[in-house]
C-alpha atoms as a PDB file:
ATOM      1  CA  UNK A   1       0.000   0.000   0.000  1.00  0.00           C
ATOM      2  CA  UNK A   2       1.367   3.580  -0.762  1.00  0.00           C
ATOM      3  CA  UNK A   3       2.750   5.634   2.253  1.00  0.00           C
ATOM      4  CA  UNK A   4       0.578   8.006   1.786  1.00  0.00           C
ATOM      5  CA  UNK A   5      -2.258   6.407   3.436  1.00  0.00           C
ATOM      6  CA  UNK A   6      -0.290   4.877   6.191  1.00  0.00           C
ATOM      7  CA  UNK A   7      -0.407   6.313   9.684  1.00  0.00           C
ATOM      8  CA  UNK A   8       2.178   9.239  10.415  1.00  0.00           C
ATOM      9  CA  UNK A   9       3.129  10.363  13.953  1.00  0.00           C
ATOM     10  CA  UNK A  10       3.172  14.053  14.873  1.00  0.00           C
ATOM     11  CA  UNK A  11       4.081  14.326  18.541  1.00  0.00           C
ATOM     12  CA  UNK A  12       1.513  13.023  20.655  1.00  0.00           C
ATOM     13  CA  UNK A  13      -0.731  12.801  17.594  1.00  0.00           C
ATOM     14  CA  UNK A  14      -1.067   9.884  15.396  1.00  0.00           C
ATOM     15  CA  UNK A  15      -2.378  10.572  11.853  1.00  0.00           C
ATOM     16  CA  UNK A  16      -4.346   8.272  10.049  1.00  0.00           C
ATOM     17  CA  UNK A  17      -2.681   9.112   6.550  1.00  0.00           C
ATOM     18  CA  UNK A  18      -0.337  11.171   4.875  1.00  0.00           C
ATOM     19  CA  UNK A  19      -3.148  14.087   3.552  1.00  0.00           C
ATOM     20  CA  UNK A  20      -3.135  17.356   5.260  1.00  0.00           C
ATOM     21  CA  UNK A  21      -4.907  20.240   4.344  1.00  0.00           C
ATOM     22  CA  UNK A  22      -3.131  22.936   4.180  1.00  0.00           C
ATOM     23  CA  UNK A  23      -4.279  26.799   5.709  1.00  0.00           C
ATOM     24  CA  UNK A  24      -6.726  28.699   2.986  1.00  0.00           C
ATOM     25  CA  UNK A  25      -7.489  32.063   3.800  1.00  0.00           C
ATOM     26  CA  UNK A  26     -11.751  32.632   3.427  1.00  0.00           C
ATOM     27  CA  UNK A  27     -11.607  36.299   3.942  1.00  0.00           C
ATOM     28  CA  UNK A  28     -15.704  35.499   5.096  1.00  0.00           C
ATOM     29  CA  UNK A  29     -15.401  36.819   8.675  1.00  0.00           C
ATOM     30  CA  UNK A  30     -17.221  39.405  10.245  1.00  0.00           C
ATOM     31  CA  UNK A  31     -15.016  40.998  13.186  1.00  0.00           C
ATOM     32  CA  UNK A  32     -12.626  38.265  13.135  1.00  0.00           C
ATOM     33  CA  UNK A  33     -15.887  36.494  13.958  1.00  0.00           C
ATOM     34  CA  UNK A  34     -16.264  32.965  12.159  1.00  0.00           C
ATOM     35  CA  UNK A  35     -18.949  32.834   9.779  1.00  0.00           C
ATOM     36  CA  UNK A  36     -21.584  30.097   9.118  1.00  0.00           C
ATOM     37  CA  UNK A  37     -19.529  29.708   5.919  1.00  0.00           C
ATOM     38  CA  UNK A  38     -16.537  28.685   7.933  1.00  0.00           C
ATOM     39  CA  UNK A  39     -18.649  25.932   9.487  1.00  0.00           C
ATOM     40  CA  UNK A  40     -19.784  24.140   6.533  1.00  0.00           C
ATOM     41  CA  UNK A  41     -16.192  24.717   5.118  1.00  0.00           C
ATOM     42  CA  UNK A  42     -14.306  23.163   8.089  1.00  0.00           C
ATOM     43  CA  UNK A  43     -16.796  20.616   8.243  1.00  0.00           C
ATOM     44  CA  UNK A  44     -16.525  19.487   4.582  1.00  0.00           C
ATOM     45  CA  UNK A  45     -13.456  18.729   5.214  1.00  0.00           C
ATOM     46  CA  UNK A  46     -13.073  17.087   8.320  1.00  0.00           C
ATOM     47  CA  UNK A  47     -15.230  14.403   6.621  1.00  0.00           C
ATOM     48  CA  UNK A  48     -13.137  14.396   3.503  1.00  0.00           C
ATOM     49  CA  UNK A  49     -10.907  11.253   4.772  1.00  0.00           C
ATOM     50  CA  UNK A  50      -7.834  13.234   5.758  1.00  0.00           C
ATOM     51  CA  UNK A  51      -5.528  12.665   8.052  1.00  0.00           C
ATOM     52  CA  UNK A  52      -5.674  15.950   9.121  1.00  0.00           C
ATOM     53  CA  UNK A  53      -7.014  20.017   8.086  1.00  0.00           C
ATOM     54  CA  UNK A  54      -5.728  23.004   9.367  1.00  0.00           C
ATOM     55  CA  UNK A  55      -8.111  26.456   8.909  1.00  0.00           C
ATOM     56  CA  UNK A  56      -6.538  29.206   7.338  1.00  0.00           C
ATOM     57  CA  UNK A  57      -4.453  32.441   8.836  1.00  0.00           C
ATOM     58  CA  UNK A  58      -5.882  33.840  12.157  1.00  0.00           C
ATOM     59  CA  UNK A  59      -4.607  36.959  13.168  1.00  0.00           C
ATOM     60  CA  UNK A  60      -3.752  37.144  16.830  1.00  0.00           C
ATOM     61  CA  UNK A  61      -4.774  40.528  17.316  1.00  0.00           C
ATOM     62  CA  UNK A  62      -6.549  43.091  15.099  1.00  0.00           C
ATOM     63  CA  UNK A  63      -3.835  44.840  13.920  1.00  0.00           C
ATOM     64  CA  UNK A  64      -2.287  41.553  12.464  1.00  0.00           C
ATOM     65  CA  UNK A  65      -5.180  40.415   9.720  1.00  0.00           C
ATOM     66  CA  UNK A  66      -4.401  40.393   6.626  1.00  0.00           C
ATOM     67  CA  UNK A  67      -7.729  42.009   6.075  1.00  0.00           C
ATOM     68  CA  UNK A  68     -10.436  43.257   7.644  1.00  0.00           C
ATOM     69  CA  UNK A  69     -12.199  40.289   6.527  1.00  0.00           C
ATOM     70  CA  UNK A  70      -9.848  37.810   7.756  1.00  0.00           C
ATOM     71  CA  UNK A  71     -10.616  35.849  11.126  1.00  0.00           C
ATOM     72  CA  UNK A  72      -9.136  36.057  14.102  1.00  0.00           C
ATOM     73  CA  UNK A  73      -8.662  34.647  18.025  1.00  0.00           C
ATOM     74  CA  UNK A  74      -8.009  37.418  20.325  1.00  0.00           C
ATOM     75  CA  UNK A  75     -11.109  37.548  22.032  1.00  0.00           C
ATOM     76  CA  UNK A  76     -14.140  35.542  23.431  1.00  0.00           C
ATOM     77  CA  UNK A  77     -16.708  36.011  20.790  1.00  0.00           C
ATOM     78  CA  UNK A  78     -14.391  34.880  18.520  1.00  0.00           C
ATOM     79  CA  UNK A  79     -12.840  31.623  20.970  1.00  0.00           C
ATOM     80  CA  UNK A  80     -17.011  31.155  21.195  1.00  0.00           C
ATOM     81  CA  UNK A  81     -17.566  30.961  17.825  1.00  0.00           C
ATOM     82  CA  UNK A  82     -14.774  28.061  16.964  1.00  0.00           C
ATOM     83  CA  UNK A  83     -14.993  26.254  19.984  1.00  0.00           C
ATOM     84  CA  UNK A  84     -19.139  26.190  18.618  1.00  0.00           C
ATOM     85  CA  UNK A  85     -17.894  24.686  15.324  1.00  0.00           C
ATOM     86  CA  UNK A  86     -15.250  22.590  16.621  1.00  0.00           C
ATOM     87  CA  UNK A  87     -17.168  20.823  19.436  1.00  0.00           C
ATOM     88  CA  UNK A  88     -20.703  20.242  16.275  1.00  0.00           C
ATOM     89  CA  UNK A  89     -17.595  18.333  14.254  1.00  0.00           C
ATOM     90  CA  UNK A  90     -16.740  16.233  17.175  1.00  0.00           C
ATOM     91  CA  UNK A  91     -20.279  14.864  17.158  1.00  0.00           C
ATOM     92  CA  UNK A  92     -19.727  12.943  13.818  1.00  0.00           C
ATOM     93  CA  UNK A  93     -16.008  13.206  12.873  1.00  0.00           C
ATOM     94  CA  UNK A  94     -12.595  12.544  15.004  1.00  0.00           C
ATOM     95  CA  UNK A  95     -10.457  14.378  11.806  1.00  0.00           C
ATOM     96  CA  UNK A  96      -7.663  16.400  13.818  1.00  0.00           C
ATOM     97  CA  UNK A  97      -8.324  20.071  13.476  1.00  0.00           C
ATOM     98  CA  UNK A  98      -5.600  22.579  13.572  1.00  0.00           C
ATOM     99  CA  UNK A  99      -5.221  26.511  13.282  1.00  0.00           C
ATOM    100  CA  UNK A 100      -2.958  28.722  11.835  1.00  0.00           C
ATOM    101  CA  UNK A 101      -2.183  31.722  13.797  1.00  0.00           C
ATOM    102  CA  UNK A 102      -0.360  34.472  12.503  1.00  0.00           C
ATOM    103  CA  UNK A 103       0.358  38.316  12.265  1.00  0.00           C
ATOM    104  CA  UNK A 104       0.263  40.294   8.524  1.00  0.00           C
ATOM    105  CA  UNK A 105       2.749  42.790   9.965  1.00  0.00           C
ATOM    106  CA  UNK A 106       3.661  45.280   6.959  1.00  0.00           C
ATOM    107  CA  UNK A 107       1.096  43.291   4.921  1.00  0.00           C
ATOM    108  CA  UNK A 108      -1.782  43.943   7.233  1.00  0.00           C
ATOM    109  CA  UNK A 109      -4.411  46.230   6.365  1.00  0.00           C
ATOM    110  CA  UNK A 110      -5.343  45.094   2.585  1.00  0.00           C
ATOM    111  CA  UNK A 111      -8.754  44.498   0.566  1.00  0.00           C
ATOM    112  CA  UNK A 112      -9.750  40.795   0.198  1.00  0.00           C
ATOM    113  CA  UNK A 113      -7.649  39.253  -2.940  1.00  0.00           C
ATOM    114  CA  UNK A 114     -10.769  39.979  -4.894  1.00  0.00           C
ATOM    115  CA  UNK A 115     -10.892  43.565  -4.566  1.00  0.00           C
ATOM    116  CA  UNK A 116      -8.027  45.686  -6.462  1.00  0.00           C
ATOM    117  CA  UNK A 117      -6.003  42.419  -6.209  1.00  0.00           C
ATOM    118  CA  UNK A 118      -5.538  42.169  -2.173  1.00  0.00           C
ATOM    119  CA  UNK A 119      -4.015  45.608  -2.795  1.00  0.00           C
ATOM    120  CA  UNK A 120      -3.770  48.259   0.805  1.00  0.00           C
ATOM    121  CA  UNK A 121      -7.042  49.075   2.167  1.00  0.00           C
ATOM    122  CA  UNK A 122      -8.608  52.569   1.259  1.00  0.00           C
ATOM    123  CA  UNK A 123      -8.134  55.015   3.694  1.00  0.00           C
ATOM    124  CA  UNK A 124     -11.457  54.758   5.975  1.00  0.00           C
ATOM    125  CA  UNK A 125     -11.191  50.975   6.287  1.00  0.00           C
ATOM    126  CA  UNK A 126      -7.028  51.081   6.919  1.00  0.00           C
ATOM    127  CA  UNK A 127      -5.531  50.662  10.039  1.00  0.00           C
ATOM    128  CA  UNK A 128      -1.864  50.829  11.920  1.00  0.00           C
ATOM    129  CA  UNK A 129       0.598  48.397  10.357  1.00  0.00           C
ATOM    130  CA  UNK A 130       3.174  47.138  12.308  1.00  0.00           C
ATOM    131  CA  UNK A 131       7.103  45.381  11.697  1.00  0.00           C
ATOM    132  CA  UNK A 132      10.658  45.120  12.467  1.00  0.00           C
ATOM    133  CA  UNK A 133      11.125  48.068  10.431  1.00  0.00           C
ATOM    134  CA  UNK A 134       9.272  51.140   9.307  1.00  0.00           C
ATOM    135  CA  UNK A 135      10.034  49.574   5.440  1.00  0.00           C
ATOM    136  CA  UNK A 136       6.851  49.714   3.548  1.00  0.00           C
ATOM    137  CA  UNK A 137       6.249  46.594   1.639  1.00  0.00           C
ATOM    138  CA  UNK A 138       5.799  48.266  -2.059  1.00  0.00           C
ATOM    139  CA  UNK A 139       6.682  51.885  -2.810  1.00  0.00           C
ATOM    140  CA  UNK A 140       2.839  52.334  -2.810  1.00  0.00           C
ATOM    141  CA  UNK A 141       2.688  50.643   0.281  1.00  0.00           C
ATOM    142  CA  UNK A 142       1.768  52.174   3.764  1.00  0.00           C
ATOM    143  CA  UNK A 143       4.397  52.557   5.626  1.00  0.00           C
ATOM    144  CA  UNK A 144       4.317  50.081   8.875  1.00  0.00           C
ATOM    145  CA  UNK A 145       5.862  51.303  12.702  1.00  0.00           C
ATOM    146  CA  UNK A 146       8.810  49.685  13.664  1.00  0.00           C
ATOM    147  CA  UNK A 147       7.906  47.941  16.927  1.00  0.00           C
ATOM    148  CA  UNK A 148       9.781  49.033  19.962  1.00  0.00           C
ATOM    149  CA  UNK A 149       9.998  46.339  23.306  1.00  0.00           C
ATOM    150  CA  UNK A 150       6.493  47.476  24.255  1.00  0.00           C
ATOM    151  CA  UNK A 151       5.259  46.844  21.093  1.00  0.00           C
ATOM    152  CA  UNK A 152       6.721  43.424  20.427  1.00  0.00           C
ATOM    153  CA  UNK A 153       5.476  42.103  24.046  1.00  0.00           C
ATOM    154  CA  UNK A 154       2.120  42.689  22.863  1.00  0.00           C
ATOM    155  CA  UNK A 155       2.614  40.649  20.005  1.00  0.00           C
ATOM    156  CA  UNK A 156       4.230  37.695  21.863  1.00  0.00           C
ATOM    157  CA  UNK A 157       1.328  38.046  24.513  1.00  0.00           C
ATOM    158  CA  UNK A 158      -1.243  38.005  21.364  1.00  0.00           C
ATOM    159  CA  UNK A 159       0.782  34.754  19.837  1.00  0.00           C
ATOM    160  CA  UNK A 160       0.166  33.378  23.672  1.00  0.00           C
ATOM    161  CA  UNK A 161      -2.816  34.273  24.470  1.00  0.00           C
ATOM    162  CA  UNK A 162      -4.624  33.284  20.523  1.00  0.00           C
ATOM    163  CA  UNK A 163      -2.464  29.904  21.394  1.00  0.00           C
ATOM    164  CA  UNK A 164      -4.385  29.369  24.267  1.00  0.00           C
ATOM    165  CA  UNK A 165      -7.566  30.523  23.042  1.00  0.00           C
ATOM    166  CA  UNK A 166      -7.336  27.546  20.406  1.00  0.00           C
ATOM    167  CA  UNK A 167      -6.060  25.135  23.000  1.00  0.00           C
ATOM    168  CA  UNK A 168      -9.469  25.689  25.083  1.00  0.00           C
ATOM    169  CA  UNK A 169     -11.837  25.753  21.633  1.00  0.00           C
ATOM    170  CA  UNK A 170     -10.666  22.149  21.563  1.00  0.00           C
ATOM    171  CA  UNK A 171      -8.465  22.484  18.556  1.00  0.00           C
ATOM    172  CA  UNK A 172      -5.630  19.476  18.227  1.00  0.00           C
ATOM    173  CA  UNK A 173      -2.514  22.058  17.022  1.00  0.00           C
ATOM    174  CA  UNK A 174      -1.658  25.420  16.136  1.00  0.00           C
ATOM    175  CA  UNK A 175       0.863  26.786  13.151  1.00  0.00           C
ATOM    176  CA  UNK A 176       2.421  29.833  13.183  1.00  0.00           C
ATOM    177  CA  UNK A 177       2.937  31.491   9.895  1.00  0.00           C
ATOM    178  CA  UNK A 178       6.223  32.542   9.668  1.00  0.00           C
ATOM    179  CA  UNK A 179       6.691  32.411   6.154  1.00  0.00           C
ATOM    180  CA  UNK A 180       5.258  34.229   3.100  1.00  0.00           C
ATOM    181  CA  UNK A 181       6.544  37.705   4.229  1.00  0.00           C
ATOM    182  CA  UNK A 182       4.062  38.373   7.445  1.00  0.00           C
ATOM    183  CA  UNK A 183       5.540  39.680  10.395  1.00  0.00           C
ATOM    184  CA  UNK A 184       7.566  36.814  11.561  1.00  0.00           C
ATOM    185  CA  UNK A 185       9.420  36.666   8.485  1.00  0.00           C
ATOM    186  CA  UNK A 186       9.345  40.433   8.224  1.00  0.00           C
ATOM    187  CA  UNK A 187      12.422  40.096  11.519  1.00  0.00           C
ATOM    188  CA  UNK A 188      13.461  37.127  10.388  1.00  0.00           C
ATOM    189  CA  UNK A 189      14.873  37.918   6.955  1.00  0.00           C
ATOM    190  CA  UNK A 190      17.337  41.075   5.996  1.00  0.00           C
ATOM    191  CA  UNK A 191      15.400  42.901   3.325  1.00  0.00           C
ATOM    192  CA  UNK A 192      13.033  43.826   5.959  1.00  0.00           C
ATOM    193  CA  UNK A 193      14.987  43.970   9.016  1.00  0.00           C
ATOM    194  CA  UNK A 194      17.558  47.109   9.201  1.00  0.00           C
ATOM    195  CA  UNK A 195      16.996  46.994  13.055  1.00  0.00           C
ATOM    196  CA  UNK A 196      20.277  48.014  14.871  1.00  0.00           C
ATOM    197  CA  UNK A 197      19.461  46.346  18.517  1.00  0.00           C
ATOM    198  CA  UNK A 198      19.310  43.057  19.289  1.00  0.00           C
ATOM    199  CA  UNK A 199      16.610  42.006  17.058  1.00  0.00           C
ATOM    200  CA  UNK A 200      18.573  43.074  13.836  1.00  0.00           C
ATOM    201  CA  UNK A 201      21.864  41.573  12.170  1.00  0.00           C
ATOM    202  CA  UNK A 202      22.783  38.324  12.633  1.00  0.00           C
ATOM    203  CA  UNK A 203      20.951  35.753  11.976  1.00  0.00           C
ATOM    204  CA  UNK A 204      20.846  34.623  15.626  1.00  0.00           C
ATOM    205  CA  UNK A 205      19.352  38.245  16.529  1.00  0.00           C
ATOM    206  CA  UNK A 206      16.649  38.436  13.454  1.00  0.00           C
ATOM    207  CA  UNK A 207      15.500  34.821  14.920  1.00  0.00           C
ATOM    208  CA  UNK A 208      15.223  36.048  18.244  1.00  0.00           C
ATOM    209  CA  UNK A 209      11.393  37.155  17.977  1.00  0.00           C
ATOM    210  CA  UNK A 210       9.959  34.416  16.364  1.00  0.00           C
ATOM    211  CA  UNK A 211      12.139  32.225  19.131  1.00  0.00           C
ATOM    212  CA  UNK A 212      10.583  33.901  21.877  1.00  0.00           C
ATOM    213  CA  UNK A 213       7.095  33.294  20.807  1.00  0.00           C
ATOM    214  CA  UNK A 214       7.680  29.864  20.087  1.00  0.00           C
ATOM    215  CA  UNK A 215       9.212  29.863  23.906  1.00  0.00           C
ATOM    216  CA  UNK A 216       6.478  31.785  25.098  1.00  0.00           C
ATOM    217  CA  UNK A 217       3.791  29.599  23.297  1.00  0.00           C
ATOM    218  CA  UNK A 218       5.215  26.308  24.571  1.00  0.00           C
ATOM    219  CA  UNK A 219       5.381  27.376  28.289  1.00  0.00           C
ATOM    220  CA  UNK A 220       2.047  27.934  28.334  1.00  0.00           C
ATOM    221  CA  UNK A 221       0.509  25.383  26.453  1.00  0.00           C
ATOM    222  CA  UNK A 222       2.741  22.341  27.864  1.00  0.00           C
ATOM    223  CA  UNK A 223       3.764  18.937  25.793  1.00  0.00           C
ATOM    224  CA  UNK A 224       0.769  17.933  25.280  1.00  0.00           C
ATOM    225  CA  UNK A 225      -0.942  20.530  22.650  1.00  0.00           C
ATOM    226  CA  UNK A 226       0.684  19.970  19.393  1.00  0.00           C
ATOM    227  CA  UNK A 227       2.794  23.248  17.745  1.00  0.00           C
ATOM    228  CA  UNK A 228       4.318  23.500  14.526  1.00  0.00           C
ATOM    229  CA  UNK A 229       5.675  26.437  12.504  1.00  0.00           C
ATOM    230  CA  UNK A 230       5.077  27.338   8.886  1.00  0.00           C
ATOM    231  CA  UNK A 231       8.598  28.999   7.409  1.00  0.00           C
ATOM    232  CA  UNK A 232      10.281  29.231   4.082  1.00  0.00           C
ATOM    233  CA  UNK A 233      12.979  27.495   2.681  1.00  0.00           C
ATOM    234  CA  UNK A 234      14.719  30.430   0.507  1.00  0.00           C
ATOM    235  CA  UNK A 235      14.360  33.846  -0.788  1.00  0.00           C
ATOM    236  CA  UNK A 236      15.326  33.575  -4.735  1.00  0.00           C
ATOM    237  CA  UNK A 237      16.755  37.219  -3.452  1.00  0.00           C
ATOM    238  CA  UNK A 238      20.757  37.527  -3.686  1.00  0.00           C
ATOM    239  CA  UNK A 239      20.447  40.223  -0.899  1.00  0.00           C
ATOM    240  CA  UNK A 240      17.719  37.690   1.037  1.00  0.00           C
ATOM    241  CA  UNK A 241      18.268  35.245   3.172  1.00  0.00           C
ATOM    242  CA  UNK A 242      19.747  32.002   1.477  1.00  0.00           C
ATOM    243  CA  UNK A 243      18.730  28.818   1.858  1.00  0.00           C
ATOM    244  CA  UNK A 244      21.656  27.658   3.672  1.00  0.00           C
ATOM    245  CA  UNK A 245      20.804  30.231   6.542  1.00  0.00           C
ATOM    246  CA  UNK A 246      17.061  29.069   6.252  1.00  0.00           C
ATOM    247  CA  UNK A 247      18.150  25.404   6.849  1.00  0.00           C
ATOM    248  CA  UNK A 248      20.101  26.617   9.836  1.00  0.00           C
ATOM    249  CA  UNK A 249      17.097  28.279  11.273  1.00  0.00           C
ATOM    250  CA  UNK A 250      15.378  25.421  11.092  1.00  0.00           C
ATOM    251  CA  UNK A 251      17.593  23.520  12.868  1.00  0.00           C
ATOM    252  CA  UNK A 252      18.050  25.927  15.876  1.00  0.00           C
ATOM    253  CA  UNK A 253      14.691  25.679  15.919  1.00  0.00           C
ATOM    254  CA  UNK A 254      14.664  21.926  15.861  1.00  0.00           C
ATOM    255  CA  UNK A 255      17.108  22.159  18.490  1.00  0.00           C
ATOM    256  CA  UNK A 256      15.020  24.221  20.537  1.00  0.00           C
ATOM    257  CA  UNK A 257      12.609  21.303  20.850  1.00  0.00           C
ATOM    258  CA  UNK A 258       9.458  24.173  20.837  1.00  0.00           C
ATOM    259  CA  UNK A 259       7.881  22.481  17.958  1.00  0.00           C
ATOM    260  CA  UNK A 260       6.148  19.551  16.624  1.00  0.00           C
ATOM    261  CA  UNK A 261       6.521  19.764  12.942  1.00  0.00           C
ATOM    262  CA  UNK A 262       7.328  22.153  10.317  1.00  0.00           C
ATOM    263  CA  UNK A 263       5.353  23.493   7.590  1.00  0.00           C
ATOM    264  CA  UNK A 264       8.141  24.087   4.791  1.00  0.00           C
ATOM    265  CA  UNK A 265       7.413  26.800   1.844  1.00  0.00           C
ATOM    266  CA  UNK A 266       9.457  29.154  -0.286  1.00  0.00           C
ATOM    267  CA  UNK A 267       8.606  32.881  -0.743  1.00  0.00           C
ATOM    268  CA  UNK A 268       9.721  36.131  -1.518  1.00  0.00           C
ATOM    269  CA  UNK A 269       9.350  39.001   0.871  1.00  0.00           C
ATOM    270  CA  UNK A 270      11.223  41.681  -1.414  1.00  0.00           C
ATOM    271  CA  UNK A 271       9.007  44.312  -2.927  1.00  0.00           C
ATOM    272  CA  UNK A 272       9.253  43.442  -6.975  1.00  0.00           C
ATOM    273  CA  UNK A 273       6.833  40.156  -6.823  1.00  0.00           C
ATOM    274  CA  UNK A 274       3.192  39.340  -6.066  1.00  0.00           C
ATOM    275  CA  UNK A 275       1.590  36.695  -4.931  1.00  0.00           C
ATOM    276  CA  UNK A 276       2.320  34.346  -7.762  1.00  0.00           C
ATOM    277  CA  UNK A 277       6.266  33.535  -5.922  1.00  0.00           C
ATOM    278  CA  UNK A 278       4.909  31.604  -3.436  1.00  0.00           C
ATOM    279  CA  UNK A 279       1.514  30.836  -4.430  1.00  0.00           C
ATOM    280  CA  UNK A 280       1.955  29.068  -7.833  1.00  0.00           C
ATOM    281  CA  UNK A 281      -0.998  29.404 -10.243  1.00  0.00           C
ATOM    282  CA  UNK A 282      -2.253  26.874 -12.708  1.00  0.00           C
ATOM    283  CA  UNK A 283      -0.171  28.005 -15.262  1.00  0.00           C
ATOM    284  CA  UNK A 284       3.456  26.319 -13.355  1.00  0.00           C
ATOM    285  CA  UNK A 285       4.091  22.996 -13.430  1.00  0.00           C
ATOM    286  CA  UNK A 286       2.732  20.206 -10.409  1.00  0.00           C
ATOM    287  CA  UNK A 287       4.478  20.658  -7.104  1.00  0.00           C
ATOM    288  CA  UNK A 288       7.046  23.410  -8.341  1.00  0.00           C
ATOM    289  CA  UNK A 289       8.581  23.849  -4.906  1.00  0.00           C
ATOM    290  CA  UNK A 290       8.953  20.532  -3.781  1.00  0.00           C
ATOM    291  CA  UNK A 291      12.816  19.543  -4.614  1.00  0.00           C
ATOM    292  CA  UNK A 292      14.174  22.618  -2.266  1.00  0.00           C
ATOM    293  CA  UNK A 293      11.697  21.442   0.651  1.00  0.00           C
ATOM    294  CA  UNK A 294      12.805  17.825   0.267  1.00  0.00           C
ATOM    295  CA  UNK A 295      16.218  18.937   0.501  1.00  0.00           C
ATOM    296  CA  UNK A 296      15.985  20.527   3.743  1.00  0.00           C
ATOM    297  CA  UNK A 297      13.416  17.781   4.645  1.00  0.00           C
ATOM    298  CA  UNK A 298      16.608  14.897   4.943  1.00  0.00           C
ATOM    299  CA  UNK A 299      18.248  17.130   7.393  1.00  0.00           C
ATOM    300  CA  UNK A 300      15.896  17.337  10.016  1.00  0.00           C
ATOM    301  CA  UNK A 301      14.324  14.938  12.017  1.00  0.00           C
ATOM    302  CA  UNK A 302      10.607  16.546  13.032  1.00  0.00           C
ATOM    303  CA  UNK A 303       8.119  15.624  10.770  1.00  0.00           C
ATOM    304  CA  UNK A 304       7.667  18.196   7.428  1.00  0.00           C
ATOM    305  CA  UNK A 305       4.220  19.175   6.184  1.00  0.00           C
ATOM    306  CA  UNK A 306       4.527  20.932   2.513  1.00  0.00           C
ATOM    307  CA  UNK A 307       1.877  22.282  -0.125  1.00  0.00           C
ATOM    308  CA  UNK A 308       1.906  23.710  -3.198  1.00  0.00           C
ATOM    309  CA  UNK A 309       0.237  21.742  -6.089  1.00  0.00           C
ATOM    310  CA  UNK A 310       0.821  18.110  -5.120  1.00  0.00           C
ATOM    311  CA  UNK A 311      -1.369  16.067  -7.218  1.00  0.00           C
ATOM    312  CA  UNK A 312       0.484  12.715  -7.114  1.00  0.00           C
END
């Protein structure tokens, strides 16, 4: 029988197959405020024989959507409102539900994909952006504010407390998206970063943020509650981070032992590309970014989720 629908351990969790579901973004949400059509959507899927699904990007505090339409988990209504949907699946599927949580950073504050192309919001539905730098990410851009200690405790206390939020909605896992050029990519690699303390320079500083929330998370949570991070593999950006230095960030963080798995992409967080970098369209060929993630797959040890048209 193929491998793919064997049983694959992740941590504490045992998966019946190989099939995950990756995070898609529904942009349905009403005040970060799951939406009927998030119901029916998780709940599709959680009957669709995989071995696990995990619902798109959550922002972990309002600031940190994508877009205003995006959900979120930094409140009660909202914790209400999955733990609701969550705990109607559990009445006629045991399908292992995760969350991605995440923060847009310079990318925050948009229009849904649909409207002008996910371009920035118009100027009575913006809001504060936030990064490692005050580096817009386009010319036409708004330009984000760097964030200063204050600022980047109430992110790690957002990460924490969304973490927990999902723990108690009875969710099995949580990702955090530190890949496709949100905020914990935005310290991460140098194109964004021109901080001078020490969040900025080497690589061990730039990693430092996305470290301690990862520490932060897994304090709080315990052993038990399944965490994984979603992070790139390489730049394609000569001035970006290589993917030599991505390979050793994902072995300190291996080495941490914070995580569970690893969610392995490749993106672009420079200014000159869209969407289409890290989001292949119909028109590339089947699983287009799947030799670079296998490469850095036979060098760690944690197990390595990976999407990006897989049809075979």
């Amino acid at each position: 029988m193929s491998l793919l629908f064997t049983p694959y351990a992740v941590g504490p969790l045992t998966l019946k197959n190989r099939i995950v579901i990756a995070p898609m973004c529904q942009y349905s949400a009403v005040d970060g405020v799951p939406q009927p059509w998030h119901a029916q959507h998780v709940a599709r899927l959680a009957l669709s024989g995989s071995g696990l699904m995990v619902i798109g990007a959550t922002g972990v505090e309002a600031a940190g959507r994508i877009s205003g339409a995006d959900t979120g988990l930094w409140n009660d209504e909202q914790e209400a409102a999955f733990a609701r949907i969550i705990r109607d699946i559990r009445t006629y599927s045991e399908t292992p539900i995760g969350i991605q949580l995440g923060h847009a950073g310079r990318k925050a504050s948009t229009n849904p994909p649909w409207i002008e192309r996910g371009g920035p919001a118009p100027a009575d539905k913006a809001w504060e952006t936030f990064s490692a730098s005050a580096q817009p990410y386009r010319d036409d851009w708004h330009t984000p504010t760097a964030l200063d200690q204050q600022g980047m405790d109430r992110v790690v206390a957002a990460f924490v407390d969304a973490a927990e939020r999902a723990d108690r909605a009875g969710f099995d896992l949580v990702e955090l998206h530190g890949a496709h050029g949100y905020l914990l990519t935005q310290f991460l690699s140098p194109l964004s970063n021109e901080r001078t303390d020490e969040y900025g320079g080497s690589l061990e500083n730039r990693a430092r943020f996305g470290l301690l929330v990862l520490e932060e998370i897994r304090r709080r949570v315990g052993d038990d509650f399944l965490v994984g991070v979603r992070m790139a593999v390489g730049e394609g950006h000569e001035e970006g981070m290589s993917g030599g230095e991505y390979l050793d960030m994902a072995k300190l963080i291996e080495r941490s032992g914070l995580i569970d798995f690893f969610n392995l992409t490749f993106g672009r967080i420079d200014t000159e590309v869209g969407l289409a970098d890290y989001m292949p369209g119909m028109h590339v060929g089947l699983a287009p970014q799947l030799a670079p993630v296998a490469a850095v797959k036979k060098q760690l040890s944690l197990p390595v989720f990976h999407a990006a048209r897989i049809t075979d």
